[in-house]
PDB file of N, CA and C in Angstrom:
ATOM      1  N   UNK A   1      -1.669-266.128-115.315  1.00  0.00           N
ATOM      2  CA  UNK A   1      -0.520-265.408-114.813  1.00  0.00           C
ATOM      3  C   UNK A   1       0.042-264.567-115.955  1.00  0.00           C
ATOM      4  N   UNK A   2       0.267-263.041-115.727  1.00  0.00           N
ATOM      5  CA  UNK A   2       1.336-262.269-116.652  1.00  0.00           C
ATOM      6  C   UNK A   2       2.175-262.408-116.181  1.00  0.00           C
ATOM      7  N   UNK A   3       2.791-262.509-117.092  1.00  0.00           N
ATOM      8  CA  UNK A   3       4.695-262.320-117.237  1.00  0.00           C
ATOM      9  C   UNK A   3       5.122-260.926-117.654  1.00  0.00           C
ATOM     10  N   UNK A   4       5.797-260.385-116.671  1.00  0.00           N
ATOM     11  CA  UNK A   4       6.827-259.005-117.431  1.00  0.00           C
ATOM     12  C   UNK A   4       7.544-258.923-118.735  1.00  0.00           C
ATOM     13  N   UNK A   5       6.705-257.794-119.447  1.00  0.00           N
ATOM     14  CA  UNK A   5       7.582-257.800-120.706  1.00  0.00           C
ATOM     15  C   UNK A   5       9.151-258.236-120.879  1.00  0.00           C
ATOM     16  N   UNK A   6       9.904-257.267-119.787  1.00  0.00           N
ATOM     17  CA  UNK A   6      11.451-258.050-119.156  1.00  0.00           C
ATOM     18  C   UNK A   6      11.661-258.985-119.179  1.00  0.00           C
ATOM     19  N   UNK A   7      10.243-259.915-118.245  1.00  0.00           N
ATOM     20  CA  UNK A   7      10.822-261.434-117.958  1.00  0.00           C
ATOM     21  C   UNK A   7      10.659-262.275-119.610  1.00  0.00           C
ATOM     22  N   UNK A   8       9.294-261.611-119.804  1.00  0.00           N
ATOM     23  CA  UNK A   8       9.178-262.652-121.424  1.00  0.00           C
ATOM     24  C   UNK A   8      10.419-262.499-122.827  1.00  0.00           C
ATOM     25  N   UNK A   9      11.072-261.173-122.365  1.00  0.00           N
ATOM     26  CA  UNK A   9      12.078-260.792-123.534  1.00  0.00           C
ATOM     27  C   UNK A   9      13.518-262.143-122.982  1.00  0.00           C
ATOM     28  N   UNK A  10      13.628-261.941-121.604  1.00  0.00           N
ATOM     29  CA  UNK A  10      14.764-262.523-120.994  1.00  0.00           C
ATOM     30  C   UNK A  10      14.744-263.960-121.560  1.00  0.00           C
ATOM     31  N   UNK A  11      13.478-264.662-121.343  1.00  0.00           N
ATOM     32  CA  UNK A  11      13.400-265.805-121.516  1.00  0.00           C
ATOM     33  C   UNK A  11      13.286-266.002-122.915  1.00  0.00           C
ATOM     34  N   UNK A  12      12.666-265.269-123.254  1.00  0.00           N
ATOM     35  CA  UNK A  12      13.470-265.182-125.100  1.00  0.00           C
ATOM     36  C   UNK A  12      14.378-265.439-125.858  1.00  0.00           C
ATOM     37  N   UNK A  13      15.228-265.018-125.119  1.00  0.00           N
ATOM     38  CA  UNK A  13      16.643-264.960-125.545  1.00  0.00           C
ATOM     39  C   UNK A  13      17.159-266.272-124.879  1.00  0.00           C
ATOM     40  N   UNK A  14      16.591-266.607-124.273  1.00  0.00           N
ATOM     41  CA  UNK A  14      17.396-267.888-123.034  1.00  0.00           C
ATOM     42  C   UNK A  14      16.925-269.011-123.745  1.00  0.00           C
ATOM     43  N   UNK A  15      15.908-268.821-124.195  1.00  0.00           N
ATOM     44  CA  UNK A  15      14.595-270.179-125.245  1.00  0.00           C
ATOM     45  C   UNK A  15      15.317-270.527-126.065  1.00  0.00           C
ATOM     46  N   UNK A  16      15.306-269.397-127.032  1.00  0.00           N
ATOM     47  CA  UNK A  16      16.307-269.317-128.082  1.00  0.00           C
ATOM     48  C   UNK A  16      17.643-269.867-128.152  1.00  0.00           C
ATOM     49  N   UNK A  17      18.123-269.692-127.539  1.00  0.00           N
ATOM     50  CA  UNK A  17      19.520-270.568-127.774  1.00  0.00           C
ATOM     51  C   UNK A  17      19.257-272.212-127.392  1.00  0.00           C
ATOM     52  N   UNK A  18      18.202-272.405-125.849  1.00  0.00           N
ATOM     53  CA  UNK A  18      18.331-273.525-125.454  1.00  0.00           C
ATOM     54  C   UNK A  18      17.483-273.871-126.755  1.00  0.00           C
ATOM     55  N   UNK A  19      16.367-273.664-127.662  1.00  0.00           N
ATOM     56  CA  UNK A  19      15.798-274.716-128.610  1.00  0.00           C
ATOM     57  C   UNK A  19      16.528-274.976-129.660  1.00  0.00           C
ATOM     58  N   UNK A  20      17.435-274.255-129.735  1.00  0.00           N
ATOM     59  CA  UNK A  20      18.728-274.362-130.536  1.00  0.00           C
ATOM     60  C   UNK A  20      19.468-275.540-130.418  1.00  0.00           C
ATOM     61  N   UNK A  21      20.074-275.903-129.208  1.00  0.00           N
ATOM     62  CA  UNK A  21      20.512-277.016-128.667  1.00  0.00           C
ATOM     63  C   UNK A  21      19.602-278.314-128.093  1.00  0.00           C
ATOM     64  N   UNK A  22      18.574-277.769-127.827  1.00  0.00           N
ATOM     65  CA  UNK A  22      17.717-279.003-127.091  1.00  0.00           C
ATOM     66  C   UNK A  22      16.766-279.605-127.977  1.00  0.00           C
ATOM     67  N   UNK A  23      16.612-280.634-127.845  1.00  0.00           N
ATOM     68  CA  UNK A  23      15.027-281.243-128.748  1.00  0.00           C
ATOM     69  C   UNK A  23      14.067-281.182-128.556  1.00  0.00           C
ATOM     70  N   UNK A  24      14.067-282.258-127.433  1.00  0.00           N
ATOM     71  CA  UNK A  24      13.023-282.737-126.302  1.00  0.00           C
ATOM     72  C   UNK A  24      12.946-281.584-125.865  1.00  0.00           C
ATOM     73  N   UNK A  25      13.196-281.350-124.384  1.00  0.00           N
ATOM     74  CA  UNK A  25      12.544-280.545-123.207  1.00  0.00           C
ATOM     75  C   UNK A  25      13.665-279.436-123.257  1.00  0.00           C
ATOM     76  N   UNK A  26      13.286-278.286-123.483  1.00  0.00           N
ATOM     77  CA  UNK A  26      13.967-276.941-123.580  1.00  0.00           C
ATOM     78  C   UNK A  26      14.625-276.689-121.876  1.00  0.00           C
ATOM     79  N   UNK A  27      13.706-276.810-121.135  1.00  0.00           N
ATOM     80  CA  UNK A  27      13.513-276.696-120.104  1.00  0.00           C
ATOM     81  C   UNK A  27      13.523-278.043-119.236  1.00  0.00           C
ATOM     82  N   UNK A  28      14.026-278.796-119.041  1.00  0.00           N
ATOM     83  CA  UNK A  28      13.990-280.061-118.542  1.00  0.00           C
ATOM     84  C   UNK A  28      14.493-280.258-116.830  1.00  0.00           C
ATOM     85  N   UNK A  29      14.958-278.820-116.452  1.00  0.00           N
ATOM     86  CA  UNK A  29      14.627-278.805-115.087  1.00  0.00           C
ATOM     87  C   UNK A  29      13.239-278.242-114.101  1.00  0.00           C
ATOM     88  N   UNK A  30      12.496-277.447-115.064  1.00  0.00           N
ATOM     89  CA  UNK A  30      11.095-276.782-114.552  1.00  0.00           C
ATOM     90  C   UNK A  30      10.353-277.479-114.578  1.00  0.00           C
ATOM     91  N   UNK A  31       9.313-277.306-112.992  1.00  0.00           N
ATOM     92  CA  UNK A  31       8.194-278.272-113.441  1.00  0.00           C
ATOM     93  C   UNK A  31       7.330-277.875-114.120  1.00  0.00           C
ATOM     94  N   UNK A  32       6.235-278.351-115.370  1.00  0.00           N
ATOM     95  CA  UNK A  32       5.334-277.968-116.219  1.00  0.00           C
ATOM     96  C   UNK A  32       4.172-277.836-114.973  1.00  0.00           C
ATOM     97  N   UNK A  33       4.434-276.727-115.661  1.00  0.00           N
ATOM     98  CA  UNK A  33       3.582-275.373-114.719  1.00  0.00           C
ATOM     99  C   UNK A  33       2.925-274.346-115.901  1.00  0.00           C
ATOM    100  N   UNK A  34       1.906-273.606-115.541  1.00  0.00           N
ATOM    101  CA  UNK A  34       1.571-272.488-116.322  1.00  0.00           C
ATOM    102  C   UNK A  34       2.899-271.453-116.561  1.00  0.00           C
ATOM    103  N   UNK A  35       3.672-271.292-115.905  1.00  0.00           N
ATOM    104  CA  UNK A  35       4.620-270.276-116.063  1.00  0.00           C
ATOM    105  C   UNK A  35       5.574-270.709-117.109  1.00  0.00           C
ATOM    106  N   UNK A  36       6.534-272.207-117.272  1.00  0.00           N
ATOM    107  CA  UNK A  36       6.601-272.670-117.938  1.00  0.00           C
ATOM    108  C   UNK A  36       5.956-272.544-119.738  1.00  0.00           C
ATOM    109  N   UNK A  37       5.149-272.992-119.663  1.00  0.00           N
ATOM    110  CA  UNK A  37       4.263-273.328-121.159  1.00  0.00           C
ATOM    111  C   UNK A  37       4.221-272.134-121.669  1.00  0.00           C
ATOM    112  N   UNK A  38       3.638-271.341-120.649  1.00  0.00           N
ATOM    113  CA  UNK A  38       3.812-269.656-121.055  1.00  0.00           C
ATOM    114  C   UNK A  38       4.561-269.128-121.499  1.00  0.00           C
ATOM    115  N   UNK A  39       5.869-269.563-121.372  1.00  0.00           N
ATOM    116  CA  UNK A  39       6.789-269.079-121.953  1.00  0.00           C
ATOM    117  C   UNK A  39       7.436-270.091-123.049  1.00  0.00           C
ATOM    118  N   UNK A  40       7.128-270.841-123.029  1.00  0.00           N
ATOM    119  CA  UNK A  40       7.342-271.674-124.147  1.00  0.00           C
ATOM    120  C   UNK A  40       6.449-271.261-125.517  1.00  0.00           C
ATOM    121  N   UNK A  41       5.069-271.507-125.207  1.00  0.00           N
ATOM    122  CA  UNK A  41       4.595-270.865-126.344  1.00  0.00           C
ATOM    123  C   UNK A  41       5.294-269.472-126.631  1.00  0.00           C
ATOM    124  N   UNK A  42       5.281-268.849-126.239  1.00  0.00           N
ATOM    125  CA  UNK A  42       5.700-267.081-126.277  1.00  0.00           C
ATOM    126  C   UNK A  42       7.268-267.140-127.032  1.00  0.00           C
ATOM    127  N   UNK A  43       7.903-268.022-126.839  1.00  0.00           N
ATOM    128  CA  UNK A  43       9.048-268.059-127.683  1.00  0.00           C
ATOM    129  C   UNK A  43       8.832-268.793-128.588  1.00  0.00           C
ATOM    130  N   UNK A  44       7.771-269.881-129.545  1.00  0.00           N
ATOM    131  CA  UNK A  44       7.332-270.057-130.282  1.00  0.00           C
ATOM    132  C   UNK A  44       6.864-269.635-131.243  1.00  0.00           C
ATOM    133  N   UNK A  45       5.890-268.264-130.630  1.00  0.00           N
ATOM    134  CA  UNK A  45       5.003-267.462-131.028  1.00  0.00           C
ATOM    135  C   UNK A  45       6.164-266.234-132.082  1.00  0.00           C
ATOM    136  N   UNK A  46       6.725-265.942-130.947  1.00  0.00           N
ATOM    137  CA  UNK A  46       7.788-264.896-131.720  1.00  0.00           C
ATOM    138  C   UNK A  46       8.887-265.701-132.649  1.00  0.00           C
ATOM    139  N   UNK A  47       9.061-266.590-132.869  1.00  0.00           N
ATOM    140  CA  UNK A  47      10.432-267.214-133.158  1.00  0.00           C
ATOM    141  C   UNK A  47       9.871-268.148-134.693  1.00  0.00           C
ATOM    142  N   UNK A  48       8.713-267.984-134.644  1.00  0.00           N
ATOM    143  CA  UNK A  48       7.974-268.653-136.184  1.00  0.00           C
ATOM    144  C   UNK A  48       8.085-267.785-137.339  1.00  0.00           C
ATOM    145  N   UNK A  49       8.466-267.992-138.126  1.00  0.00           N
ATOM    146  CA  UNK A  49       8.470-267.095-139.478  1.00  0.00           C
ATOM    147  C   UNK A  49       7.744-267.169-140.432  1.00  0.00           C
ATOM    148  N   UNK A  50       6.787-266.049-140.352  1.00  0.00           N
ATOM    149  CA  UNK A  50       5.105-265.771-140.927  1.00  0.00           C
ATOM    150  C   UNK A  50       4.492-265.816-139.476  1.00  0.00           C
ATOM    151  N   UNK A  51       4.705-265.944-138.435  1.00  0.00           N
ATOM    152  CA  UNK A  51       3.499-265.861-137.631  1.00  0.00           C
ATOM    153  C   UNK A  51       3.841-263.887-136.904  1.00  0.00           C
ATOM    154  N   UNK A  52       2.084-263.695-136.811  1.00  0.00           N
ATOM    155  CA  UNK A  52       1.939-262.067-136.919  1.00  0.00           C
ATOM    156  C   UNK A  52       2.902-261.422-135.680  1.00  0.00           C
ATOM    157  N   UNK A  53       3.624-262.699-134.547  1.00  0.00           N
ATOM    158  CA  UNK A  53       3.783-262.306-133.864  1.00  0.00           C
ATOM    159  C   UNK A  53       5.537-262.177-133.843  1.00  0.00           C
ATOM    160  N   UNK A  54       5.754-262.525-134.909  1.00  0.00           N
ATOM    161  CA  UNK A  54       7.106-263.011-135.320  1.00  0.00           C
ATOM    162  C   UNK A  54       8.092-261.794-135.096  1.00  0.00           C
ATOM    163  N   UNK A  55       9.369-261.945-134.288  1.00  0.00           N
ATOM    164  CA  UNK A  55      10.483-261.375-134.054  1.00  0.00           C
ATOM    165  C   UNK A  55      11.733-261.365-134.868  1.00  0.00           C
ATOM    166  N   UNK A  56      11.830-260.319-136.091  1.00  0.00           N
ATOM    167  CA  UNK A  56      13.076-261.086-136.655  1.00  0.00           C
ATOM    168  C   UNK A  56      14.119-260.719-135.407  1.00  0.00           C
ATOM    169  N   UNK A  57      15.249-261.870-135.761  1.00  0.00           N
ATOM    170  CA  UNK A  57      16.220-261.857-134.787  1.00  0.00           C
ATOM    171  C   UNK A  57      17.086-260.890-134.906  1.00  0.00           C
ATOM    172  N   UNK A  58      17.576-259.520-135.043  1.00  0.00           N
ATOM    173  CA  UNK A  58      17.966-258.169-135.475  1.00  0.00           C
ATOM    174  C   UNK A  58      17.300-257.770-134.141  1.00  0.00           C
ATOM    175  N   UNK A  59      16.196-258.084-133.879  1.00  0.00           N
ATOM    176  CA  UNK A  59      15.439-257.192-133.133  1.00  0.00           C
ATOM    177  C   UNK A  59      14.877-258.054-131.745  1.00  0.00           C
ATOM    178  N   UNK A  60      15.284-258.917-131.502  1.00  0.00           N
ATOM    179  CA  UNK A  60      15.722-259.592-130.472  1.00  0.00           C
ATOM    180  C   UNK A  60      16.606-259.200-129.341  1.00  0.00           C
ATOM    181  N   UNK A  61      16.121-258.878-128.339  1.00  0.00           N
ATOM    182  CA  UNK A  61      16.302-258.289-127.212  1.00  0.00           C
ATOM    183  C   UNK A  61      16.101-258.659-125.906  1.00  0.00           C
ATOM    184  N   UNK A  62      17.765-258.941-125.218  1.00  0.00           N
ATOM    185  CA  UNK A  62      16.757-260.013-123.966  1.00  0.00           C
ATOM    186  C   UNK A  62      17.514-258.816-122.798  1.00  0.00           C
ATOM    187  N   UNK A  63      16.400-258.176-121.711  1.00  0.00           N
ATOM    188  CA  UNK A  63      16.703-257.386-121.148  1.00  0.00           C
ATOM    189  C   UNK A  63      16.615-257.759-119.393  1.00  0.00           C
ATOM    190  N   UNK A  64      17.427-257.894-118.944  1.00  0.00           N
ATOM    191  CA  UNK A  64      17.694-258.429-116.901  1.00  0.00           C
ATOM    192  C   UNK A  64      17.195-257.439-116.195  1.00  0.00           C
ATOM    193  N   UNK A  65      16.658-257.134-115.054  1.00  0.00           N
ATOM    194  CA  UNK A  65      16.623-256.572-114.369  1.00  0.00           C
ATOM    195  C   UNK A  65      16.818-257.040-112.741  1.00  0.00           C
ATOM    196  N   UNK A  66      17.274-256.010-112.037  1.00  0.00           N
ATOM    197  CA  UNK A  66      17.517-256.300-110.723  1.00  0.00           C
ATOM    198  C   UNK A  66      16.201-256.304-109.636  1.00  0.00           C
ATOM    199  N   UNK A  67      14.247-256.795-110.680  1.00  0.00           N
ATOM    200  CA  UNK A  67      13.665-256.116-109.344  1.00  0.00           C
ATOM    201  C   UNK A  67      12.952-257.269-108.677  1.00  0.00           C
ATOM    202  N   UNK A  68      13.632-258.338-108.678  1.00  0.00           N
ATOM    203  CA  UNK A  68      13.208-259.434-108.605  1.00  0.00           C
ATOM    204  C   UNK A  68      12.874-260.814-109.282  1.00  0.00           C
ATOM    205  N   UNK A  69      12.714-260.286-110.881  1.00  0.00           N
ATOM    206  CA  UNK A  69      12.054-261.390-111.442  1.00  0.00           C
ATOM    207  C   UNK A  69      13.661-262.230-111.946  1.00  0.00           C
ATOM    208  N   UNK A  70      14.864-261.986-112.236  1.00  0.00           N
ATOM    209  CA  UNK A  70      15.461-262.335-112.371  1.00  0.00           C
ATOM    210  C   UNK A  70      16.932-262.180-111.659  1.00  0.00           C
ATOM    211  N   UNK A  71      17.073-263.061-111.133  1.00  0.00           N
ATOM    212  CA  UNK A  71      18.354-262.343-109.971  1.00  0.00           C
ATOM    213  C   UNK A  71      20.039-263.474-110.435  1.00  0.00           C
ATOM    214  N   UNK A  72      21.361-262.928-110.170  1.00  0.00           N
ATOM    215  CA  UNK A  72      22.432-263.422-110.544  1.00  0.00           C
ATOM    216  C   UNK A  72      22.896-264.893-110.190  1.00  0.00           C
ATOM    217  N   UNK A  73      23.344-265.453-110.530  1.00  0.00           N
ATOM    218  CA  UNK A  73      23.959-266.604-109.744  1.00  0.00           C
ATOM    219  C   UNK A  73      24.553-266.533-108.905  1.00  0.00           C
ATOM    220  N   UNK A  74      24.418-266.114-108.367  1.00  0.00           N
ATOM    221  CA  UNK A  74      25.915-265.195-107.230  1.00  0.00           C
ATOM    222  C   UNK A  74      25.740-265.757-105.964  1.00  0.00           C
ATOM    223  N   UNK A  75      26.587-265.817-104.659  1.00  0.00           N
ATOM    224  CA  UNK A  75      26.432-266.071-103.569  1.00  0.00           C
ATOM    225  C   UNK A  75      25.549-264.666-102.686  1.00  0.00           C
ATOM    226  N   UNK A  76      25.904-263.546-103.475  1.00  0.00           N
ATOM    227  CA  UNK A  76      26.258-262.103-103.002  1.00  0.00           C
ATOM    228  C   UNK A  76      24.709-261.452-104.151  1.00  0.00           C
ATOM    229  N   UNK A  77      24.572-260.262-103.213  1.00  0.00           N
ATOM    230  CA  UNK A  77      23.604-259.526-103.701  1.00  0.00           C
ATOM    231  C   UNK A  77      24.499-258.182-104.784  1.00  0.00           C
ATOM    232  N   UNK A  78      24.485-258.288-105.810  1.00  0.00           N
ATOM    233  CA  UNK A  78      25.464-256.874-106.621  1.00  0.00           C
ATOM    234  C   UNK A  78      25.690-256.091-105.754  1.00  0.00           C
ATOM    235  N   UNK A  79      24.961-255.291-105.149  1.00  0.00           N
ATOM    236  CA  UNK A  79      25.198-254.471-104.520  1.00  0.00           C
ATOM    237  C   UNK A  79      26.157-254.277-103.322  1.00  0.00           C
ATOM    238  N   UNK A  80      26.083-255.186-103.273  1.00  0.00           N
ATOM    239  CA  UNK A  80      27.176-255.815-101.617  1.00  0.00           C
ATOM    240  C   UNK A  80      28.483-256.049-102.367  1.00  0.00           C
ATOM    241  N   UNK A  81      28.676-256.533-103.670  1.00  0.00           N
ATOM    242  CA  UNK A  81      29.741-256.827-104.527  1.00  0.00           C
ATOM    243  C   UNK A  81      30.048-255.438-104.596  1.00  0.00           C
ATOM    244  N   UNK A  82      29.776-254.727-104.894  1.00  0.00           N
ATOM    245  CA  UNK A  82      29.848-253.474-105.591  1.00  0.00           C
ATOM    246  C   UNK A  82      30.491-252.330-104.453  1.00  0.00           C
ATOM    247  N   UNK A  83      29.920-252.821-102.796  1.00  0.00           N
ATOM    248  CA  UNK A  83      30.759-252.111-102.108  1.00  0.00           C
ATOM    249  C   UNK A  83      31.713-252.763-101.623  1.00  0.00           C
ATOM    250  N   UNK A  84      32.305-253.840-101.635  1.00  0.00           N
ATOM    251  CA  UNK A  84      33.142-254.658-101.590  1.00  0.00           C
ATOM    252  C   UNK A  84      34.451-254.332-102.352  1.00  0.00           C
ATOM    253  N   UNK A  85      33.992-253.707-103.670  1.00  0.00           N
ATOM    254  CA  UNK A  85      34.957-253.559-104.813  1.00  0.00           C
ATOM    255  C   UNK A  85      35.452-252.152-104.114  1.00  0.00           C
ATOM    256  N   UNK A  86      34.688-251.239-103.853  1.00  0.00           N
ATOM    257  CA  UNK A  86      35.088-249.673-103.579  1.00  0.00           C
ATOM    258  C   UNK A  86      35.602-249.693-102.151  1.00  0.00           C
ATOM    259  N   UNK A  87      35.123-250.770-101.027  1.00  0.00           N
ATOM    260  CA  UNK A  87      36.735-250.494-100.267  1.00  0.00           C
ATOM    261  C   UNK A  87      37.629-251.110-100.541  1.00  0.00           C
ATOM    262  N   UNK A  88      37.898-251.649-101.281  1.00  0.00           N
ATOM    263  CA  UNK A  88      38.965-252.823-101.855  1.00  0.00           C
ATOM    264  C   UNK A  88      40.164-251.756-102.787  1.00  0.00           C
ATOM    265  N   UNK A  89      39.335-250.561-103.463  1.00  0.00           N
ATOM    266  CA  UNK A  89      39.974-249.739-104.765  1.00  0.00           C
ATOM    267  C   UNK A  89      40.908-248.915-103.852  1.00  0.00           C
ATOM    268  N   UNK A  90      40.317-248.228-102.764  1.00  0.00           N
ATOM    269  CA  UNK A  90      41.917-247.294-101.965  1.00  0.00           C
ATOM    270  C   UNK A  90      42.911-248.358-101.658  1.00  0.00           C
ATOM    271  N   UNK A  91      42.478-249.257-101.157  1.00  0.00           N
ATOM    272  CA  UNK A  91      43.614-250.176-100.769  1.00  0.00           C
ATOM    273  C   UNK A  91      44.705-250.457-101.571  1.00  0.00           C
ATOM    274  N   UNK A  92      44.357-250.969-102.506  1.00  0.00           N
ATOM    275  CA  UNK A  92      45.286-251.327-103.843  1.00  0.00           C
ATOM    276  C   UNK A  92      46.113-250.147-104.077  1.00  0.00           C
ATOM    277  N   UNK A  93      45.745-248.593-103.916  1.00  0.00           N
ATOM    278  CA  UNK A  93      46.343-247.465-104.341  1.00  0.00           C
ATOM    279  C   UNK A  93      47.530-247.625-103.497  1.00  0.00           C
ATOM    280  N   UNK A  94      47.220-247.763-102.348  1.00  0.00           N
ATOM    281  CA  UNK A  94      48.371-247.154-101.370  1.00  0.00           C
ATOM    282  C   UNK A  94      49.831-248.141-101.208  1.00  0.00           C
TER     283      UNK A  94
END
């Protein structure tokens, strides 16, 4: 399985803090799955210092997108939020 550059940067940044805090299982709600490990190594890979694949953290970049691979916590789709807010904005005026 590939992973989107997006998704592997996202989870980057998400790794990163959780191996920061976690010991054991970074991830201790996913089931160990290929998608999983995959990204475990991959934040390994970048996050080692001397390895060729190494990220200094300056240049650490965790980027979301709306096209599926990562979506909000939300009850609501943004977009529906978003027109929600703009009939909501005359109202308040008047």
């Amino acid at each position: 399985m590939k992973l989107s550059t997006s998704l592997k940067l996202a989870a980057f940044a998400v790794l990163t803090v959780a191996l920061v805090g976690c010991a054991a299982d970074p991830l201790p709600s996913w089931n160990d799955r290929p998608a999983k490990n995959s990204i475990l190594q991959f934040v390994a890979k970048v996050a080692k210092s001397g390895s060729p694949d190494f990220v200094p953290p300056a240049e650490r970049i965790a980027v979301f997108d709306n096209v599926g691979t990562l979506w909000a916590e939300q009850p609501m789709y943004f977009q529906f939020l978003f027109i929600l807010d703009r009939v909501r904005a005359p109202a308040t005026r008047a």
